[in-house]
N, C-alpha and C. Protein backbone atom coordinates (compact mmCIF):
# COMPACT_ATOMS: atom_id res chain seq x y z
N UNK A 1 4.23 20.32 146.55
CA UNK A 1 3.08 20.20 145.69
C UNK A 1 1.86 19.91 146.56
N UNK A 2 1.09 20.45 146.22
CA UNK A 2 -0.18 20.67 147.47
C UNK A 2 -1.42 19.28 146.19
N UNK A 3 -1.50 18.42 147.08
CA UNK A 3 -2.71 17.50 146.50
C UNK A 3 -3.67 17.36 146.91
N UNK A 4 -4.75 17.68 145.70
CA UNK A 4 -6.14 17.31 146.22
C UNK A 4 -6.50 16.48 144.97
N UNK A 5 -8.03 16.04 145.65
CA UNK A 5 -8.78 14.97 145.21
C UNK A 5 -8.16 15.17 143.91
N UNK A 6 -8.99 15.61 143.33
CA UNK A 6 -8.58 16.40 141.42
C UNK A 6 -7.88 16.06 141.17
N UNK A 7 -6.34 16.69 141.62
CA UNK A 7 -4.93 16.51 141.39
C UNK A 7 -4.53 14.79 141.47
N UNK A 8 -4.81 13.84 142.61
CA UNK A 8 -4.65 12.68 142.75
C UNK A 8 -5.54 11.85 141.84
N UNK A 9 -6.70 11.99 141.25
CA UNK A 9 -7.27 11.52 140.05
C UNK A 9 -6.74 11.68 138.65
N UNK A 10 -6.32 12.79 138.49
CA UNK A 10 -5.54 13.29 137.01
C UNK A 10 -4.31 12.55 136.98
N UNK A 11 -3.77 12.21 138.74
CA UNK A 11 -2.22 11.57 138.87
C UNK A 11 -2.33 9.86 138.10
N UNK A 12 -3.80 9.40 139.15
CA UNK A 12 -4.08 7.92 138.83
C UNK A 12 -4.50 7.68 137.01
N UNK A 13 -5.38 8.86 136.87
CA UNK A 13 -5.46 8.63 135.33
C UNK A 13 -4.61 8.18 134.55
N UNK A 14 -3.89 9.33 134.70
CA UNK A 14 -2.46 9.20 133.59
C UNK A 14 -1.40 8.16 133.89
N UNK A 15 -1.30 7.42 134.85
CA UNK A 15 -0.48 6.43 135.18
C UNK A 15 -1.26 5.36 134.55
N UNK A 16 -2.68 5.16 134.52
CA UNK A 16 -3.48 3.79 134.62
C UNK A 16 -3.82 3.89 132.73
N UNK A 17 -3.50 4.84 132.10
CA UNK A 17 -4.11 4.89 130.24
C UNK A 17 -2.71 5.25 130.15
N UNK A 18 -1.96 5.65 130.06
CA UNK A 18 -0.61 5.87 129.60
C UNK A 18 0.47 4.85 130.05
N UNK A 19 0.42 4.39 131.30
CA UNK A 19 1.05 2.86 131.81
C UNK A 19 0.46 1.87 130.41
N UNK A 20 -0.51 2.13 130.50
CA UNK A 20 -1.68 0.59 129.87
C UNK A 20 -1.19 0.76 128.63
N UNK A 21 -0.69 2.28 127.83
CA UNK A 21 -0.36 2.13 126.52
C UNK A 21 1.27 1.65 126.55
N UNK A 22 1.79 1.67 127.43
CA UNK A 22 2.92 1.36 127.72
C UNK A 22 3.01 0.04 127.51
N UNK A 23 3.00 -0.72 127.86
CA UNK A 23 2.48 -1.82 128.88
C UNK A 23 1.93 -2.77 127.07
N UNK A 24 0.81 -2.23 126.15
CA UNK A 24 0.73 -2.88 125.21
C UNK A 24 1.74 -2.51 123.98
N UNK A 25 2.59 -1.54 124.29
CA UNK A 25 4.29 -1.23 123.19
C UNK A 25 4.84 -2.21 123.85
N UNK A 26 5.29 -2.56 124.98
CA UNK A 26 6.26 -3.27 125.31
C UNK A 26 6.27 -4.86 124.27
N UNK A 27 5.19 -5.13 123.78
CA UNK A 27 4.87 -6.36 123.08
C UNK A 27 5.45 -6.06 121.53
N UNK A 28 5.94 -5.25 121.07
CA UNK A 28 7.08 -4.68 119.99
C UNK A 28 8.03 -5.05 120.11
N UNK A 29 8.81 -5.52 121.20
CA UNK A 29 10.12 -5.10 121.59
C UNK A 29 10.39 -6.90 121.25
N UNK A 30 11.54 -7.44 120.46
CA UNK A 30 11.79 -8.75 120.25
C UNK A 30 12.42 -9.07 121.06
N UNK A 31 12.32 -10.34 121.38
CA UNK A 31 13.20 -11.13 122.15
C UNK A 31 14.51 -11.82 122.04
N UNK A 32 15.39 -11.68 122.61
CA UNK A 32 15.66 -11.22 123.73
C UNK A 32 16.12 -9.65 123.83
N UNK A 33 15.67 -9.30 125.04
CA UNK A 33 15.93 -8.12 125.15
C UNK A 33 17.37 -7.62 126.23
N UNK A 34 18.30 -6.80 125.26
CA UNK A 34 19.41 -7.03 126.04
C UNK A 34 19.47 -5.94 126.64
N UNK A 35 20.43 -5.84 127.69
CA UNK A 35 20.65 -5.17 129.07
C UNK A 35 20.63 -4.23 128.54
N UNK A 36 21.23 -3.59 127.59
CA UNK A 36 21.53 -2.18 127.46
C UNK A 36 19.99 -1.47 127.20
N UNK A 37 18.84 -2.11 126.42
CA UNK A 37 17.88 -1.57 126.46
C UNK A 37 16.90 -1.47 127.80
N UNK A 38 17.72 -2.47 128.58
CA UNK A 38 17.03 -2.44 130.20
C UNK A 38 17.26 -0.93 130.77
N UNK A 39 18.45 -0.70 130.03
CA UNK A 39 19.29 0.39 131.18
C UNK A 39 18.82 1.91 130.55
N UNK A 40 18.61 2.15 129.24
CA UNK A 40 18.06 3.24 128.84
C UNK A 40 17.09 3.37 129.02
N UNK A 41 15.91 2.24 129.13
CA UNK A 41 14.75 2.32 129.63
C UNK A 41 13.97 2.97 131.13
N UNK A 42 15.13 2.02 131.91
CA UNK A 42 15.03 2.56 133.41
C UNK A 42 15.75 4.36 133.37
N UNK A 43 16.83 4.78 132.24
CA UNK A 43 17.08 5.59 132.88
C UNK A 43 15.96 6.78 131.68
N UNK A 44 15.77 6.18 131.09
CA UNK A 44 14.52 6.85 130.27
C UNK A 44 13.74 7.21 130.85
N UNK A 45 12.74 6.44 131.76
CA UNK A 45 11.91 6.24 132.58
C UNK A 45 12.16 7.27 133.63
N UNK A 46 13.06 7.15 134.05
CA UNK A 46 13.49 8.06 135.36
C UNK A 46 13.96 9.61 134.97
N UNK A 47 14.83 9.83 133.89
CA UNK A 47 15.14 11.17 133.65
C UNK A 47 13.80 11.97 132.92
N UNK A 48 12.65 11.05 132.44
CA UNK A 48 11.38 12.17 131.88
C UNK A 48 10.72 12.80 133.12
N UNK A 49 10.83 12.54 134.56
CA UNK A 49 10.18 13.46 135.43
C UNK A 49 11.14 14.96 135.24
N UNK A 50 12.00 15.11 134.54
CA UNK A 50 12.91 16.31 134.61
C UNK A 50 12.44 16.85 133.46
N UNK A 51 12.02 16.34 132.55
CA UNK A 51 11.83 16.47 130.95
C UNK A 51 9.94 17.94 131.27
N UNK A 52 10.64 18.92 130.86
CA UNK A 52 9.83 20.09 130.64
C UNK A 52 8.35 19.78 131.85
N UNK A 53 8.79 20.24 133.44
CA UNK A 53 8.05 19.71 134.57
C UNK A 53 6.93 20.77 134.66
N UNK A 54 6.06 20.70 133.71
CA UNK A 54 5.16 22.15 133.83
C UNK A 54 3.99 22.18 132.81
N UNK A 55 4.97 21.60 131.94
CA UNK A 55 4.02 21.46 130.33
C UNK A 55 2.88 20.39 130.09
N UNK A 56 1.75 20.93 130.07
CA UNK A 56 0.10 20.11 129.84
C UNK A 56 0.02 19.78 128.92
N UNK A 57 0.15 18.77 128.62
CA UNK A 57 -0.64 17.63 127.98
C UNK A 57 -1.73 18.02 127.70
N UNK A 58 -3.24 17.75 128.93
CA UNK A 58 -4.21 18.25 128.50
C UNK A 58 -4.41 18.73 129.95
N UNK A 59 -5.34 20.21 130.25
CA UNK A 59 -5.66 20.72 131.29
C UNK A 59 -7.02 21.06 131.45
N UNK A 60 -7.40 21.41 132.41
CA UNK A 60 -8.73 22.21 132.57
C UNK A 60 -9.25 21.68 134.28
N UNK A 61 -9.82 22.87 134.87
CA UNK A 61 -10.24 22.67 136.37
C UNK A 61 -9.77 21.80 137.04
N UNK A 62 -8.14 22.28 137.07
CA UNK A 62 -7.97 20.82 138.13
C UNK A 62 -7.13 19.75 137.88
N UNK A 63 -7.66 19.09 136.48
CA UNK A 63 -7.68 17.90 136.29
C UNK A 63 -6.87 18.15 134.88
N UNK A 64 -5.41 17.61 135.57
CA UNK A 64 -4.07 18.21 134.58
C UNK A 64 -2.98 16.81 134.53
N UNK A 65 -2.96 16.74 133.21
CA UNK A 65 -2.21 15.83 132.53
C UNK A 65 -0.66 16.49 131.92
N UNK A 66 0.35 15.86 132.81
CA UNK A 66 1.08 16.67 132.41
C UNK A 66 1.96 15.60 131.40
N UNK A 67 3.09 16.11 130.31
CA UNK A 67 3.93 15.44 129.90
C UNK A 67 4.53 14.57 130.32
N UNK A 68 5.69 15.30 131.50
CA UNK A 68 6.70 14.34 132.09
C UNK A 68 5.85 13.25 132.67
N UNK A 69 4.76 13.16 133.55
CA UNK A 69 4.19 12.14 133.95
C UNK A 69 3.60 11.34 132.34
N UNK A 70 2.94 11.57 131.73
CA UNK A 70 2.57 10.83 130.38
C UNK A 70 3.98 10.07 130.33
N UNK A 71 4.99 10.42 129.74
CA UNK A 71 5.90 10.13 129.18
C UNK A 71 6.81 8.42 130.33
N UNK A 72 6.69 9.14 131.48
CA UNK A 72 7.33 8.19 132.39
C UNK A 72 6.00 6.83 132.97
N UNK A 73 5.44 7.38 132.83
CA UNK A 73 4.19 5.99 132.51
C UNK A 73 4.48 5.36 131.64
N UNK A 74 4.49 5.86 130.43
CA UNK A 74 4.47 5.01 129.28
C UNK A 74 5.99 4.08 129.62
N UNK A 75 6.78 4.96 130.39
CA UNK A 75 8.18 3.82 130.47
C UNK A 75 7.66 2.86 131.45
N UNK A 76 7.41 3.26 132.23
CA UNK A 76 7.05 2.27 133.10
C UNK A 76 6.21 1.04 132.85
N UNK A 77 4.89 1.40 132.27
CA UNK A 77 4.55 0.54 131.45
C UNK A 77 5.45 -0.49 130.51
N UNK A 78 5.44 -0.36 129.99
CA UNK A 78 6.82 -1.24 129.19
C UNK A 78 7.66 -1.54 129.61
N UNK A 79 8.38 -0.88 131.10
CA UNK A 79 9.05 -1.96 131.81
C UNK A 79 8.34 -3.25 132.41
N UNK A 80 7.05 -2.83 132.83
CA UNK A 80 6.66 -3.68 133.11
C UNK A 80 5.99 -4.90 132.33
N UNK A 81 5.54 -4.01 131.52
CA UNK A 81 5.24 -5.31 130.19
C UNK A 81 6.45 -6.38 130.23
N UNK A 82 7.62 -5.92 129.75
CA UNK A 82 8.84 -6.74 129.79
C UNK A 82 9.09 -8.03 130.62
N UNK A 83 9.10 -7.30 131.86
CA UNK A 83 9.67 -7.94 133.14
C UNK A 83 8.17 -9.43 133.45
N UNK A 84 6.74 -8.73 133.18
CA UNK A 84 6.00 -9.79 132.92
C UNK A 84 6.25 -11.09 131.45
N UNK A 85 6.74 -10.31 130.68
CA UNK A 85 6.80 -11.50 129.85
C UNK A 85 8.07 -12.69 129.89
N UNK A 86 9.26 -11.59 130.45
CA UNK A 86 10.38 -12.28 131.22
C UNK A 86 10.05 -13.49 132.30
N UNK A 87 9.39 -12.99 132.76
CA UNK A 87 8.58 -14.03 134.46
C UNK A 87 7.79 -15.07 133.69
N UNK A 88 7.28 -14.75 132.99
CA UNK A 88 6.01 -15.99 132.31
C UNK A 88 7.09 -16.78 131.04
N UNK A 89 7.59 -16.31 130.43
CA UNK A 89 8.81 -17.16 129.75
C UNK A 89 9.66 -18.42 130.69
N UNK A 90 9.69 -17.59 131.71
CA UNK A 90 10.69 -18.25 132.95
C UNK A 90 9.60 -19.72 133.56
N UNK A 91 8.94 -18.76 134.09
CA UNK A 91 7.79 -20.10 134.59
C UNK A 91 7.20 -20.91 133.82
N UNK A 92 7.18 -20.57 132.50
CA UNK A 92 6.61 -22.07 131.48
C UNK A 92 7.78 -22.75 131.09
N UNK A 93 9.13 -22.64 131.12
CA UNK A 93 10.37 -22.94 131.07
C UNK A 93 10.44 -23.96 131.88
N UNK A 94 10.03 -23.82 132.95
CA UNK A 94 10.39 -24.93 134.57
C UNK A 94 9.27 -26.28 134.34
């Protein structure tokens, strides 16, 4: 995959608004959250870069939003939402 500026901005976009929507779903999810939803998540997360690697979201000059990246942000996001509220549960605990 050949990257330029463009391409690495459309990359950061969609990680930084689609993480972020991620990231405020994860605050849905009740507590406690058990392993098995850890594990579909991560493998959620990981099998959408395979999930239709081509298909735009939104496009134009350049600056291309694709699905599989949308989609694996948003997991990521919400893993990470998680794993922060896990850590801050933990540390007001002590």
């Amino acid at each position: 995959m050949h990257f330029t500026f463009v391409t690495i901005l459309s990359l950061a976009f969609t990680y930084l608004v689609f993480g972020y929507l991620g990231y405020k779903a994860s605050h849905q999810f009740k507590r406690p959250v058990t392993p098995l939803i850890w594990i579909v998540l991560v493998l959620a997360s990981f099998a959408c870069s395979f999930f239709s690697p081509g298909a735009m979201l939104i496009g134009g000059g350049g600056f291309n939003i694709y699905i599989n990246e949308a989609l694996q942000a948003i997991g990521i996001g919400i893993l990470i939402g998680l794993i922060a509220r896990e850590l801050r549960l933990k540390l007001t605990a002590h």
